[in-house]
C-alpha atoms as a PDB file:
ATOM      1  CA  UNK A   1      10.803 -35.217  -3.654  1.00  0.00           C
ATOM      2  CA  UNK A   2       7.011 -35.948  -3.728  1.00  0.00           C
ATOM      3  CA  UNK A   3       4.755 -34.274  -0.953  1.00  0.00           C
ATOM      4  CA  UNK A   4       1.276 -34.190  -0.758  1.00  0.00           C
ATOM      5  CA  UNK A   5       0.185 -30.893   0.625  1.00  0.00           C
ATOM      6  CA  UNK A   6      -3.095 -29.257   2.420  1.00  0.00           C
ATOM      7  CA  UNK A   7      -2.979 -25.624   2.496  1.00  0.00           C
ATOM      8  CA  UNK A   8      -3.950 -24.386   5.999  1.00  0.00           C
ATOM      9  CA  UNK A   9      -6.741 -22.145   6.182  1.00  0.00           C
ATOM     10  CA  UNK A  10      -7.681 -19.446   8.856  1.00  0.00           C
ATOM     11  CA  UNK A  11      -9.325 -20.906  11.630  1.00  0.00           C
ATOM     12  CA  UNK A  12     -13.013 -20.475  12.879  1.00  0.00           C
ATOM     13  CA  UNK A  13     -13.783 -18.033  15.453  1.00  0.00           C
ATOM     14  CA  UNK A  14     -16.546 -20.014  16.963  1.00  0.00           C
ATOM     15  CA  UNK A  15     -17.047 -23.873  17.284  1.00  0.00           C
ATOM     16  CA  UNK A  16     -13.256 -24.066  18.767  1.00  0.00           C
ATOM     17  CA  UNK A  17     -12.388 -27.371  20.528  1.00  0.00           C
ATOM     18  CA  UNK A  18     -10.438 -26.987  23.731  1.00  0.00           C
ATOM     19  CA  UNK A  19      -7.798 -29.951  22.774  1.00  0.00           C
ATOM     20  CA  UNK A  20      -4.551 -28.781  21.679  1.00  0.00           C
ATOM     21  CA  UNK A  21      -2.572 -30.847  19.494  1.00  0.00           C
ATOM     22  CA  UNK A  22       0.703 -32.906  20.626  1.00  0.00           C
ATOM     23  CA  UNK A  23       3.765 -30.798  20.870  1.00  0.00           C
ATOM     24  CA  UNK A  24       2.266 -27.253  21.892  1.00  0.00           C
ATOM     25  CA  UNK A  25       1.635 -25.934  24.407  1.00  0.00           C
ATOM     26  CA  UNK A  26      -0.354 -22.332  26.021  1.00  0.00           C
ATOM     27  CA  UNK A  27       1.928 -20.263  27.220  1.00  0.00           C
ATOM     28  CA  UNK A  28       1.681 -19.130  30.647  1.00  0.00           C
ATOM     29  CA  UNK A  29       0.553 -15.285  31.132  1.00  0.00           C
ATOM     30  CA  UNK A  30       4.450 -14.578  32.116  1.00  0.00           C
ATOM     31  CA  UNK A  31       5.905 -16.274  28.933  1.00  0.00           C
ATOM     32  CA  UNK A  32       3.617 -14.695  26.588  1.00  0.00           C
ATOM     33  CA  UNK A  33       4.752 -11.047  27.645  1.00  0.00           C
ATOM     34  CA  UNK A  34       8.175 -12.097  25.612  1.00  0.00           C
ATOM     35  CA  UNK A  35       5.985 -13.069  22.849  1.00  0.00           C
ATOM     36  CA  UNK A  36       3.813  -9.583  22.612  1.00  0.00           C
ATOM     37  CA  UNK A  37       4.538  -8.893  19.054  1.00  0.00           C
ATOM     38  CA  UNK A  38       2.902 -12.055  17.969  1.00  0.00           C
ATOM     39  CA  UNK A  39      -0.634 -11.422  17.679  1.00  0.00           C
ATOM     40  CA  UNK A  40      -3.730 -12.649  16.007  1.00  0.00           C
ATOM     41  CA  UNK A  41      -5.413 -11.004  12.493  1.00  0.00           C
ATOM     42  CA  UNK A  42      -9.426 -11.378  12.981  1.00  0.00           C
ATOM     43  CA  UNK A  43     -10.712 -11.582   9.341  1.00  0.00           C
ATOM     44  CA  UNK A  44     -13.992 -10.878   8.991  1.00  0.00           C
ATOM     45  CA  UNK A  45     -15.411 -11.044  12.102  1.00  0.00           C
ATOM     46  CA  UNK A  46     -15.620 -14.666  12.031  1.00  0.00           C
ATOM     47  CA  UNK A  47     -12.097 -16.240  10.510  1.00  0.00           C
ATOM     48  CA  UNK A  48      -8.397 -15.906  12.066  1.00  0.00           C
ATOM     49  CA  UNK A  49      -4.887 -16.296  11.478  1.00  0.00           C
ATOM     50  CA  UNK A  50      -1.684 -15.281  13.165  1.00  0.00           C
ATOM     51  CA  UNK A  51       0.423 -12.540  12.425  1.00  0.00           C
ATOM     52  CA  UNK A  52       3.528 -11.330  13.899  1.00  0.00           C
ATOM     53  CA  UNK A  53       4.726  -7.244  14.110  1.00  0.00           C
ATOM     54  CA  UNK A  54       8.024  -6.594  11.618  1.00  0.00           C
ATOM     55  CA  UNK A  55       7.681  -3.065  12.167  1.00  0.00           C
ATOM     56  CA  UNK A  56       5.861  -1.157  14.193  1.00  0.00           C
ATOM     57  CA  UNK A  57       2.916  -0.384  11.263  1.00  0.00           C
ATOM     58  CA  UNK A  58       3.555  -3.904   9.499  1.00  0.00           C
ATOM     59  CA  UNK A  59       2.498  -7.209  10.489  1.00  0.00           C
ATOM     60  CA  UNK A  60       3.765 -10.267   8.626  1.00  0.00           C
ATOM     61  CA  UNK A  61       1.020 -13.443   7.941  1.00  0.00           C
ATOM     62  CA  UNK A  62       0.110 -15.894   4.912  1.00  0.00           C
ATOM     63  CA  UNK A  63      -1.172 -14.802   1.348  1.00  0.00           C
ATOM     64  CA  UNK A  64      -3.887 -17.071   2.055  1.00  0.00           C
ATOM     65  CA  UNK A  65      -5.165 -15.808   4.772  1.00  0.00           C
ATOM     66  CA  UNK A  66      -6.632 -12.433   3.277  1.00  0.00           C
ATOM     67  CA  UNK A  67      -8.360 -13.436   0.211  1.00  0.00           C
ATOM     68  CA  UNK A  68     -11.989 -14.265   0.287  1.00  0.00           C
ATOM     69  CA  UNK A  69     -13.433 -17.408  -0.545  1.00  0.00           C
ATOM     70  CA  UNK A  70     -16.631 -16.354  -2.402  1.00  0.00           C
ATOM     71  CA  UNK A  71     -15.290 -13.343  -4.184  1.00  0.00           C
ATOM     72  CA  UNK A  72     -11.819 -13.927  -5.257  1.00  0.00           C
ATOM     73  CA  UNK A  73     -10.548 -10.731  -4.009  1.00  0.00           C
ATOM     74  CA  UNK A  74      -8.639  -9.636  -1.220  1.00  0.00           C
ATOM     75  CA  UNK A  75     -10.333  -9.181   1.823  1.00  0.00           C
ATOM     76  CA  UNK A  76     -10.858  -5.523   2.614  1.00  0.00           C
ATOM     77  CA  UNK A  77      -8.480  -3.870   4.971  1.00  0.00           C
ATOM     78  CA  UNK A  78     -11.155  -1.932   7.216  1.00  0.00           C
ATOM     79  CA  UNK A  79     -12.271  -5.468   7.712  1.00  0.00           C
ATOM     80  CA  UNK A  80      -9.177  -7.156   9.009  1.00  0.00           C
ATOM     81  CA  UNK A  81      -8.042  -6.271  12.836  1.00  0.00           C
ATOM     82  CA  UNK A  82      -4.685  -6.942  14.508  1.00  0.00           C
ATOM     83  CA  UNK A  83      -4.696  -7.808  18.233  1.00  0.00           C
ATOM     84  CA  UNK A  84      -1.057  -7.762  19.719  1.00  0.00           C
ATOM     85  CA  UNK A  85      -0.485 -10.625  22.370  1.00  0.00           C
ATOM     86  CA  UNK A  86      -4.265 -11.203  22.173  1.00  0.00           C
ATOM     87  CA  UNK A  87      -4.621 -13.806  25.133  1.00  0.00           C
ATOM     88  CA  UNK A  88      -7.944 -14.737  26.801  1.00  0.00           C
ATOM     89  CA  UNK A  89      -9.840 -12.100  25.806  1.00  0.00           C
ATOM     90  CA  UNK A  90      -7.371  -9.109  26.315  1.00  0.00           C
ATOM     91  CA  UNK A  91      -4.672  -7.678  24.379  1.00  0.00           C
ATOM     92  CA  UNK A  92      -1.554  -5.360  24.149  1.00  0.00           C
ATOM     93  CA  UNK A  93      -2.850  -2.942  21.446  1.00  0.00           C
ATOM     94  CA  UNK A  94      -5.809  -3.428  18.720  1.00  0.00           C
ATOM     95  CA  UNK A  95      -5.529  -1.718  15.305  1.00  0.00           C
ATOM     96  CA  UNK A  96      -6.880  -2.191  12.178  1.00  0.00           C
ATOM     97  CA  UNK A  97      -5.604  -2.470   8.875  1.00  0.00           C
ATOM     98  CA  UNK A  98      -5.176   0.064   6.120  1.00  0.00           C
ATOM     99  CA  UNK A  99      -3.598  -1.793   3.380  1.00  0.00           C
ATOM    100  CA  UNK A 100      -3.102  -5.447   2.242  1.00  0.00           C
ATOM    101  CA  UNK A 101      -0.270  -6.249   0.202  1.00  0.00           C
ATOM    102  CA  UNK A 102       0.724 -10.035  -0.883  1.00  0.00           C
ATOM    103  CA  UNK A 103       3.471 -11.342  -2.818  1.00  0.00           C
ATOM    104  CA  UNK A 104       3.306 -11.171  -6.436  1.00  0.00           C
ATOM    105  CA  UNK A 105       3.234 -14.377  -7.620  1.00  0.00           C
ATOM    106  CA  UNK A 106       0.886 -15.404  -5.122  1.00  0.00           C
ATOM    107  CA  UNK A 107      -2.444 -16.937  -7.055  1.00  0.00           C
ATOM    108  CA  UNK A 108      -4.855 -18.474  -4.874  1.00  0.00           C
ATOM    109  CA  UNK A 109      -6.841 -20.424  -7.563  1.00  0.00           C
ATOM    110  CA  UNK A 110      -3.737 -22.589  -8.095  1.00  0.00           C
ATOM    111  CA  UNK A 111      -3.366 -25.666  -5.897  1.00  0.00           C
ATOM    112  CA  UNK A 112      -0.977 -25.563  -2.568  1.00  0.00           C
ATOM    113  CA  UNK A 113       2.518 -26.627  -4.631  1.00  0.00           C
ATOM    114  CA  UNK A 114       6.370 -25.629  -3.275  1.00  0.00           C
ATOM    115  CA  UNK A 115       5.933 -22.282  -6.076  1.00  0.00           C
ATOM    116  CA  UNK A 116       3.027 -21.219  -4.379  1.00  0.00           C
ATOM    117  CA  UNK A 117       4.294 -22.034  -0.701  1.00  0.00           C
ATOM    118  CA  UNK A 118       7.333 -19.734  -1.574  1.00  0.00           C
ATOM    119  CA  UNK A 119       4.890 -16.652  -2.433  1.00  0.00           C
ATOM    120  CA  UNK A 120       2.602 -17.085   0.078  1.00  0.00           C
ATOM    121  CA  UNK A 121       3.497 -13.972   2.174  1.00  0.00           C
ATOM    122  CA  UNK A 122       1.171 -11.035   2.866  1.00  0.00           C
ATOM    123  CA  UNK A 123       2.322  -7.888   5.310  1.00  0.00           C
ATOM    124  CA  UNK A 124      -0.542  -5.671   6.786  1.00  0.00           C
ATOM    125  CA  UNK A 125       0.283  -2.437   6.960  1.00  0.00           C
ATOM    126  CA  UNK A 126      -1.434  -0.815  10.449  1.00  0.00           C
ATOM    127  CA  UNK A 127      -3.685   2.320  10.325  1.00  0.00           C
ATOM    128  CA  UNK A 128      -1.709   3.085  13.369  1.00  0.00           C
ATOM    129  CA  UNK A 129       2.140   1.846  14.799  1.00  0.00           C
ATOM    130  CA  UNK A 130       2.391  -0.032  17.808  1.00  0.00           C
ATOM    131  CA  UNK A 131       4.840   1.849  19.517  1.00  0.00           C
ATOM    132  CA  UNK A 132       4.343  -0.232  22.983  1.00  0.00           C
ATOM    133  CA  UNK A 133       6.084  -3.411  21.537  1.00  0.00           C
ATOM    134  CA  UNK A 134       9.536  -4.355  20.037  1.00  0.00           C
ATOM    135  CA  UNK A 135       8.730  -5.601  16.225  1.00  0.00           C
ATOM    136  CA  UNK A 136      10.936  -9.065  15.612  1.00  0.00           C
ATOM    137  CA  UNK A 137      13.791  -9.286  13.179  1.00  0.00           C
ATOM    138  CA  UNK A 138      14.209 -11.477  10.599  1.00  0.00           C
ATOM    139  CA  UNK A 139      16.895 -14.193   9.876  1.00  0.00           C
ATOM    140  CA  UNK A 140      17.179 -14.152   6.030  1.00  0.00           C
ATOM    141  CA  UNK A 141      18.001 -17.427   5.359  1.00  0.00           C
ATOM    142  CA  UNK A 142      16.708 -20.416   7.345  1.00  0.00           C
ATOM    143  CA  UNK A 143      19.168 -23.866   7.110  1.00  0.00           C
ATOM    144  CA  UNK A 144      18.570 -27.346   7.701  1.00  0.00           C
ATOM    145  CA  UNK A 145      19.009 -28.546  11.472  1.00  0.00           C
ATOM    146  CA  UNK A 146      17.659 -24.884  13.250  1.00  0.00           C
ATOM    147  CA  UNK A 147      16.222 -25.676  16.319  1.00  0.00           C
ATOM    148  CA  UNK A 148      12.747 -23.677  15.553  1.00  0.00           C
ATOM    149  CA  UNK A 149      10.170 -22.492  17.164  1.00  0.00           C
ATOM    150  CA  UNK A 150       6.641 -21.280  16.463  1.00  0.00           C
ATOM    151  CA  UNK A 151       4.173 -19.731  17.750  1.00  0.00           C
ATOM    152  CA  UNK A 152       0.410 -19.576  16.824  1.00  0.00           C
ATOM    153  CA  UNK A 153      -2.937 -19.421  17.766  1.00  0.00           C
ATOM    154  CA  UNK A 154      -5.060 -22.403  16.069  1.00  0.00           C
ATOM    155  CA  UNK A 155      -8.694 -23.751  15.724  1.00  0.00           C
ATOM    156  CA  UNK A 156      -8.523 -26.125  18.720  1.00  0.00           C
ATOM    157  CA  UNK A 157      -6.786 -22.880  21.035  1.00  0.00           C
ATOM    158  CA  UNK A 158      -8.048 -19.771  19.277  1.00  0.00           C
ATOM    159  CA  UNK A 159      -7.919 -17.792  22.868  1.00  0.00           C
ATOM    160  CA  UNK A 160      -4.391 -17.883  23.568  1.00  0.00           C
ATOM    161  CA  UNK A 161      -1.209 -18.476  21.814  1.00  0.00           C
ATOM    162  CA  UNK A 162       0.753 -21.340  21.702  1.00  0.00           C
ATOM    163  CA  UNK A 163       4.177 -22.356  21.309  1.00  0.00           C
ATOM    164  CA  UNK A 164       6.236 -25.543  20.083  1.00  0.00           C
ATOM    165  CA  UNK A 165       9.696 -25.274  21.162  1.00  0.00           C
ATOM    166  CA  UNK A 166      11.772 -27.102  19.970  1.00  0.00           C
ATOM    167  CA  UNK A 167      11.186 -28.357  16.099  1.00  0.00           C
ATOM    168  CA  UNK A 168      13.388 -28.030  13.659  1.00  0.00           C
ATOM    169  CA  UNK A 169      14.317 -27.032  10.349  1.00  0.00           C
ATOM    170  CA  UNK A 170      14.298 -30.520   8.203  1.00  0.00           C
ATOM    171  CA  UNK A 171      14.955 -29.009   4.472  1.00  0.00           C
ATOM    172  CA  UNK A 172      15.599 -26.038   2.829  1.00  0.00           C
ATOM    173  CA  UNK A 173      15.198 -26.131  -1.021  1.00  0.00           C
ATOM    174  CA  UNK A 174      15.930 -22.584  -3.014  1.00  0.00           C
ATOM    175  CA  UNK A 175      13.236 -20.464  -0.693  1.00  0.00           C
ATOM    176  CA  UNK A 176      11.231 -23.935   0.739  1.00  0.00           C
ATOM    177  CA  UNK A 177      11.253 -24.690   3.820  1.00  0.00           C
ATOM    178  CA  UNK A 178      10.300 -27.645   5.404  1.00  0.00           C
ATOM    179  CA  UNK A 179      10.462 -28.393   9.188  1.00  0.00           C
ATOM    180  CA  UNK A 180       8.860 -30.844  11.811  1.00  0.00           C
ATOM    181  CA  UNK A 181       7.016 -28.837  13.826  1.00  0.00           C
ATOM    182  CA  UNK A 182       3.293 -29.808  14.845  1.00  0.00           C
ATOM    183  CA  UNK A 183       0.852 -26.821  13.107  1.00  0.00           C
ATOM    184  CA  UNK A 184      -2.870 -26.813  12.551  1.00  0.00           C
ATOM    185  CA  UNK A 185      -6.092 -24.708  10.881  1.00  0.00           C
ATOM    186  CA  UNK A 186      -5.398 -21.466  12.334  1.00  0.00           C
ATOM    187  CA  UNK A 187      -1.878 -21.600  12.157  1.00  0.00           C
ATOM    188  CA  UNK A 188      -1.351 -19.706   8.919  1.00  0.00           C
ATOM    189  CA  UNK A 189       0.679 -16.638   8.995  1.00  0.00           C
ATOM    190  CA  UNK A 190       2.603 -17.919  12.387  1.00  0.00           C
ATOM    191  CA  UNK A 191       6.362 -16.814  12.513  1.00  0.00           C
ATOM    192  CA  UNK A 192       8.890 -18.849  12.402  1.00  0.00           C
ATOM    193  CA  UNK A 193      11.430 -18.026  14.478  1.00  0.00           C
ATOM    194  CA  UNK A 194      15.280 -19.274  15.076  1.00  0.00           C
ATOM    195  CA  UNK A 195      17.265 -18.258  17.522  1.00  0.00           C
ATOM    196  CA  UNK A 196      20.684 -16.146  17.563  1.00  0.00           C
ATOM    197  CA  UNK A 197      22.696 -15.087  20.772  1.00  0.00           C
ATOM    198  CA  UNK A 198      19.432 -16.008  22.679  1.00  0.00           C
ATOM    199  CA  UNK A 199      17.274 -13.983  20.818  1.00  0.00           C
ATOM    200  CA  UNK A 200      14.471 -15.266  18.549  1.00  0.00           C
ATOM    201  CA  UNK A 201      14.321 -14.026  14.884  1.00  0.00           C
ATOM    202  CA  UNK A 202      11.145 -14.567  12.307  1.00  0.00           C
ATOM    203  CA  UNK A 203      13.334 -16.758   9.744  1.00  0.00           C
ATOM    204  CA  UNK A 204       9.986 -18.242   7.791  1.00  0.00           C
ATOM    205  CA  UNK A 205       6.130 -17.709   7.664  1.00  0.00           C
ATOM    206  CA  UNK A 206       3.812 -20.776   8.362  1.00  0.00           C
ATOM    207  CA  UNK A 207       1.780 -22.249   4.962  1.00  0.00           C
ATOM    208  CA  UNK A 208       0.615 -25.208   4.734  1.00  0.00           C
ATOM    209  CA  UNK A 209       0.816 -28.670   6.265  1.00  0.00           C
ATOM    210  CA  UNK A 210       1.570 -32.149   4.107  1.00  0.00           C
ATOM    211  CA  UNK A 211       3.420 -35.522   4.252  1.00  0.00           C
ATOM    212  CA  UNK A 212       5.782 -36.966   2.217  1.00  0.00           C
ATOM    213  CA  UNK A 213       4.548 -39.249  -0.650  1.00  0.00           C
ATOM    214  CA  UNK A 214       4.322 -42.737   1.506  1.00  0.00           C
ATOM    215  CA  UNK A 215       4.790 -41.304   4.935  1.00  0.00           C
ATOM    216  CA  UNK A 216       2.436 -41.076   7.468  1.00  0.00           C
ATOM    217  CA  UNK A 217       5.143 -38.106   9.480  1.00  0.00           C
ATOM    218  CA  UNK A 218       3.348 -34.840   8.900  1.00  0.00           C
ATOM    219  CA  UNK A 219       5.595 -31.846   7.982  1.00  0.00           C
ATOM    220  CA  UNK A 220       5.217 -28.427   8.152  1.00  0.00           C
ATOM    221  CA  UNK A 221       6.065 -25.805   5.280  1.00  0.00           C
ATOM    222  CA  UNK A 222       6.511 -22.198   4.694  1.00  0.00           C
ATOM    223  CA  UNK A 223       8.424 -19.394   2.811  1.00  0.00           C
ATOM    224  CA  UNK A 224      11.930 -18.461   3.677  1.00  0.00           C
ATOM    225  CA  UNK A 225      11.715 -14.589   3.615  1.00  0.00           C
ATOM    226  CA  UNK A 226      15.030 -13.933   1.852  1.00  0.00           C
ATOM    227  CA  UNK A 227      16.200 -13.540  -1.568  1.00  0.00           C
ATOM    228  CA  UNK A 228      14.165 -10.579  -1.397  1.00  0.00           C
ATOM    229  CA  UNK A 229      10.785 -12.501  -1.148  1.00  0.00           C
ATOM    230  CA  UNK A 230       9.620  -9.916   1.782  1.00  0.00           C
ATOM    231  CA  UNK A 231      11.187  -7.117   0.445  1.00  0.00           C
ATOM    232  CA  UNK A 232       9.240  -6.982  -2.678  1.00  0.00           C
ATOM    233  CA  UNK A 233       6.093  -6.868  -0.826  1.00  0.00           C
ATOM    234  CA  UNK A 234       7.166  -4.050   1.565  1.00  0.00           C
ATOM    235  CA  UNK A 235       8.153  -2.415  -1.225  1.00  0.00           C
ATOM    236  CA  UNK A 236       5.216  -3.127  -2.901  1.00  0.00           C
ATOM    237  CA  UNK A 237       2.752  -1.671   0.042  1.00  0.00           C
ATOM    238  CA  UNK A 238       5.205   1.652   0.280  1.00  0.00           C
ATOM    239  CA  UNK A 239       4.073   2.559  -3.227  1.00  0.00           C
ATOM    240  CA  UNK A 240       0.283   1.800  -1.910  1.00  0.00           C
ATOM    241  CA  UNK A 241      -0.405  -0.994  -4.186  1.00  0.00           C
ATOM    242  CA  UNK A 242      -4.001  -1.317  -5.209  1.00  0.00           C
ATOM    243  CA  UNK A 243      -6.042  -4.394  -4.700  1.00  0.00           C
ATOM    244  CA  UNK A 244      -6.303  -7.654  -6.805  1.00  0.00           C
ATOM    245  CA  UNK A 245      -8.970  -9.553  -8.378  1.00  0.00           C
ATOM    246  CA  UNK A 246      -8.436 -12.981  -9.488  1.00  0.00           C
ATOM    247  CA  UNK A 247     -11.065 -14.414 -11.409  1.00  0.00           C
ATOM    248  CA  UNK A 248     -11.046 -16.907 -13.846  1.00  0.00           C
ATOM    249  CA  UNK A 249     -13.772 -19.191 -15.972  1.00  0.00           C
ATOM    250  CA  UNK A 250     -15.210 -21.609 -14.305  1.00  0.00           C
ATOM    251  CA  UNK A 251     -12.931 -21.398 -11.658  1.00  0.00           C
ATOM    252  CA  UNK A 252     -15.615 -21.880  -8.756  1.00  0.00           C
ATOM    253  CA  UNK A 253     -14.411 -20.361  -5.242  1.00  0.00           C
ATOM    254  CA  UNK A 254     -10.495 -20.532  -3.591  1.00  0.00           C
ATOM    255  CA  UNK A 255     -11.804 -22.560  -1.042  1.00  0.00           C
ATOM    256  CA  UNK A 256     -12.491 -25.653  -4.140  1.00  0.00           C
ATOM    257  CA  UNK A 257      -9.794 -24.178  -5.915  1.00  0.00           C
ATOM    258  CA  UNK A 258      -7.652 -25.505  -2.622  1.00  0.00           C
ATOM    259  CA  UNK A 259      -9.397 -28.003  -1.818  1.00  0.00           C
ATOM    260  CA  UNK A 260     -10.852 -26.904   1.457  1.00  0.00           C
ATOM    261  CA  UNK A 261     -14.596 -27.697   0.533  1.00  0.00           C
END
């Protein structure tokens, strides 16, 4: 199977159009109290992605999300903030981060492919728990014909989550998933979640966007968390894991490295 593939990157916090695209939608302020353990990681000051809580001191999002594009190294975790059902300017709980763990075979100088799709999963471990909110489960292995659904905030609806409900699971290959869902810049890091006796379940973590070689149908892709994929990392940040450089001659920034320049 041949895809041609865009890696997502964190959205901007300023210059936001108001235009969501086809198939989400904001949820109301009485939906999004279900959806309080979804949140949104400010990078920065000025960048974003979404996270979701998996415990009440860890928050699940993409590799790619918390590297830098100038320096090569993981963004620092005094500089990263997690705001808990952030929606129109208020939020459940604000913490920041103390640690920044991604998976181990996660290189962000090598172009979005499926091997880097399947590693790119960070966790951010909280300088504080959030005690207030009920952390999601996970589904360990996503299969083809889920009904999905994901929720994100995104560059054209940074205020406010969305949610597309339902999409669906197209493909699973080893720990690849691909699904149908509509995502966009700012996406990165959203939870995927399917749903079991009614309740929802984080069964993949949103990458990148692409198209099958010859189609015009954009898909959606993103790490299955089993096959101890997430494990690793938690385990990883328990033993307080120092941080990585990745440099590399003539390599020029992640951001050309991706192709987001």
């Amino acid at each position: 199977m041949r895809l041609l593939l865009s890696a997502l990157v964190c959205g901007l916090l300023w210059g936001a159009s108001a235009t969501a695209q086809d198939g989400r939608r904001m949820l109301t302020a009485a939906e999004a109290e279900d959806w309080q353990a979804v949140g949104r990681v400010n990078i920065q000051g000025d960048k974003f992605c979404t996270g979701a809580l998996i415990a009440p001191d860890r928050v699940l999002t993409a590799a790619h999300c918390v590297f830098n594009d100038v320096s090569n190294r993981l963004v620092q975790a005094d500089e990263i903030h997690f705001l808990a059902g952030y929606r129109l300017g208020e939020y459940h709980a604000h913490r920041r981060v103390r640690r920044v763990m991604v998976h181990r075979d996660y290189d962000p100088l090598l172009p979005s492919s499926e091997s880097q799709i399947v590693a790119d999963i960070a966790v951010l471990q909280l300088e504080a728990p959030i005690n207030s909110v009920r952390p999601f489960e996970r589904e360990l292995r996503p299969r083809a014909g889920d009904s999905i659904a994901i929720v994100s905030y995104a560059r054209d609806r940074p205020e406010a989550p969305s949610i597309q409900r339902p999409c669906e699971t197209l493909r699973v290959q080893d720990r690849f998933v691909v699904m149908d869902c509509d995502v966009t810049f700012g996406a990165s890091g959203s939870p995927v979640f399917s749903f079991r006796n009614g309740r929802p379940r984080i069964t993949s973590v949103v990458s990148s966007i692409g198209r099958r070689f010859g189609s015009d149908v954009q898909e959606a892709y993103g790490a299955a968390l089993d096959d101890g994929a997430l494990d690793s990392v938690l385990y990883d940040i328990a033993r307080g894991g120092s941080e990585r450089v990745i440099r590399r001659p003539g390599a020029g920034s992640i951001a050309s490295q991706l192709g987001r320049e």
